[in-house]
Protein backbone atom coordinates (compact mmCIF):
# COMPACT_ATOMS: atom_id res chain seq x y z
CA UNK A 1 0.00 0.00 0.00
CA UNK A 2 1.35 3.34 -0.77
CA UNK A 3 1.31 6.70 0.77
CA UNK A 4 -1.49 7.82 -1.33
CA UNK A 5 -3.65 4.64 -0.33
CA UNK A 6 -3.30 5.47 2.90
CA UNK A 7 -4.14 9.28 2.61
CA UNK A 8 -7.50 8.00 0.80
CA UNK A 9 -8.61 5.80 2.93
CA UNK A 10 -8.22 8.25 5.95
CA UNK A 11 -9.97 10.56 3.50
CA UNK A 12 -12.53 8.35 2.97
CA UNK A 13 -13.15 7.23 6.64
CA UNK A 14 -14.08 10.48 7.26
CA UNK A 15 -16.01 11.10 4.52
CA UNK A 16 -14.13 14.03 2.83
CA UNK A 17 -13.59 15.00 -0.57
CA UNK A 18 -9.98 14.87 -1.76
CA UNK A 19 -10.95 18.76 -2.02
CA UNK A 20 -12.43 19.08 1.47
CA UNK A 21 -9.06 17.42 3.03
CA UNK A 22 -6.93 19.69 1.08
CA UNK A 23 -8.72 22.56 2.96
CA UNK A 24 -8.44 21.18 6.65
CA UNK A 25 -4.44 20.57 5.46
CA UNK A 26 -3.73 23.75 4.05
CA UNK A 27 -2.26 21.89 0.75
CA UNK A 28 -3.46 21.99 -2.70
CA UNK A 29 -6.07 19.98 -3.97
CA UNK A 30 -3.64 18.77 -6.90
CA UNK A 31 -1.44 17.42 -4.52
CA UNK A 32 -4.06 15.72 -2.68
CA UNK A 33 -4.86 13.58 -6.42
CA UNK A 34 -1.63 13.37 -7.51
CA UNK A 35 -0.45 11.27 -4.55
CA UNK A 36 -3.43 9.49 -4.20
CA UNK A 37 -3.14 8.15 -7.63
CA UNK A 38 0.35 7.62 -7.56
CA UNK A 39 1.56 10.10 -10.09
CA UNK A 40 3.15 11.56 -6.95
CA UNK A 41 5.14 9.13 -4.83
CA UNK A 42 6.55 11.41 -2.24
CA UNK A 43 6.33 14.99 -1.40
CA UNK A 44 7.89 17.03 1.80
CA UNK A 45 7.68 16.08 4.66
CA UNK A 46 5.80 19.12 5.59
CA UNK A 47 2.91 18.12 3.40
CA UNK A 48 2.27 14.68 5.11
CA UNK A 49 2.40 16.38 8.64
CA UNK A 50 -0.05 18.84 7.55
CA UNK A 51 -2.01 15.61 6.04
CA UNK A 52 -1.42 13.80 9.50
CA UNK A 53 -2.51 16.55 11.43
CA UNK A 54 -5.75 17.09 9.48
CA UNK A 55 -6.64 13.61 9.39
CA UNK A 56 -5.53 12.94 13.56
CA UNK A 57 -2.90 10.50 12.80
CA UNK A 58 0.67 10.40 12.48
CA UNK A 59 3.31 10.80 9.87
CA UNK A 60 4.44 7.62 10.00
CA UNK A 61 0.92 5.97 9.58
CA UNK A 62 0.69 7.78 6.62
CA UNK A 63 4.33 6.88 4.92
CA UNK A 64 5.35 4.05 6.29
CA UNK A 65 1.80 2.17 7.13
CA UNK A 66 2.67 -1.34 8.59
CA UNK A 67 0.93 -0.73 11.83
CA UNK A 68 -2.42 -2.29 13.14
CA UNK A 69 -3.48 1.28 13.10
CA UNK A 70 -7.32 0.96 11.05
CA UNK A 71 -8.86 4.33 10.35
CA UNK A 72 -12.20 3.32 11.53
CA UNK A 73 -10.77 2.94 14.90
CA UNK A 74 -11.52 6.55 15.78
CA UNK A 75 -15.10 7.55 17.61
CA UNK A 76 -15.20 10.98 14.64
CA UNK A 77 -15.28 8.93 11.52
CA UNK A 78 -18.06 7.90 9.26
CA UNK A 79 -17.60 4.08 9.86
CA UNK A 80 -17.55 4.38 13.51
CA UNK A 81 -20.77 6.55 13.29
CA UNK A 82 -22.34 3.86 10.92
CA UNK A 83 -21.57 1.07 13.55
CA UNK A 84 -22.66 3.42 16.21
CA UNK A 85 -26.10 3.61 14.45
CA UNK A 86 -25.99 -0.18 13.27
């Protein structure tokens, strides 16, 4: 899974648009789709802690992955609403 898999589905979990999380993150929208579909591998690291910080996870989440860490873990997320309502 790459960096911009993970940055989608945090995205997703919270049920932004790619355009939505560029605005919480203070990045642009183009760099939002170009690492999400992988035309963009890697950016500064300054971009992915402003994507971190907007989505409430870490860096390394986001980069690296590997962890047990599931986006649909945390309580403000549209899955854990959906199960909340289930």
């Amino acid at each position: 899974m790459t960096p911009g898999d993970r940055i989608k589905r945090y995205r997703l979990a919270r049920g932004w648009s790619q355009r939505e999380l560029a605005r919480r993150a203070g990045v642009r929208y183009a760099m939002i789709s170009d690492l999400e579909t992988n035309k963009r591998t890697s950016t500064q690291l300054s971009v992915f802690e402003k994507l971190a910080a907007a989505l409430e996870t870490s860096v390394g989440s986001l980069v690296e992955g590997g962890g047990t860490e599931d986006p649909c873990t945390a309580p403000h997320t549209r899955c854990a609403r959906k199960a909340m309502h289930a």
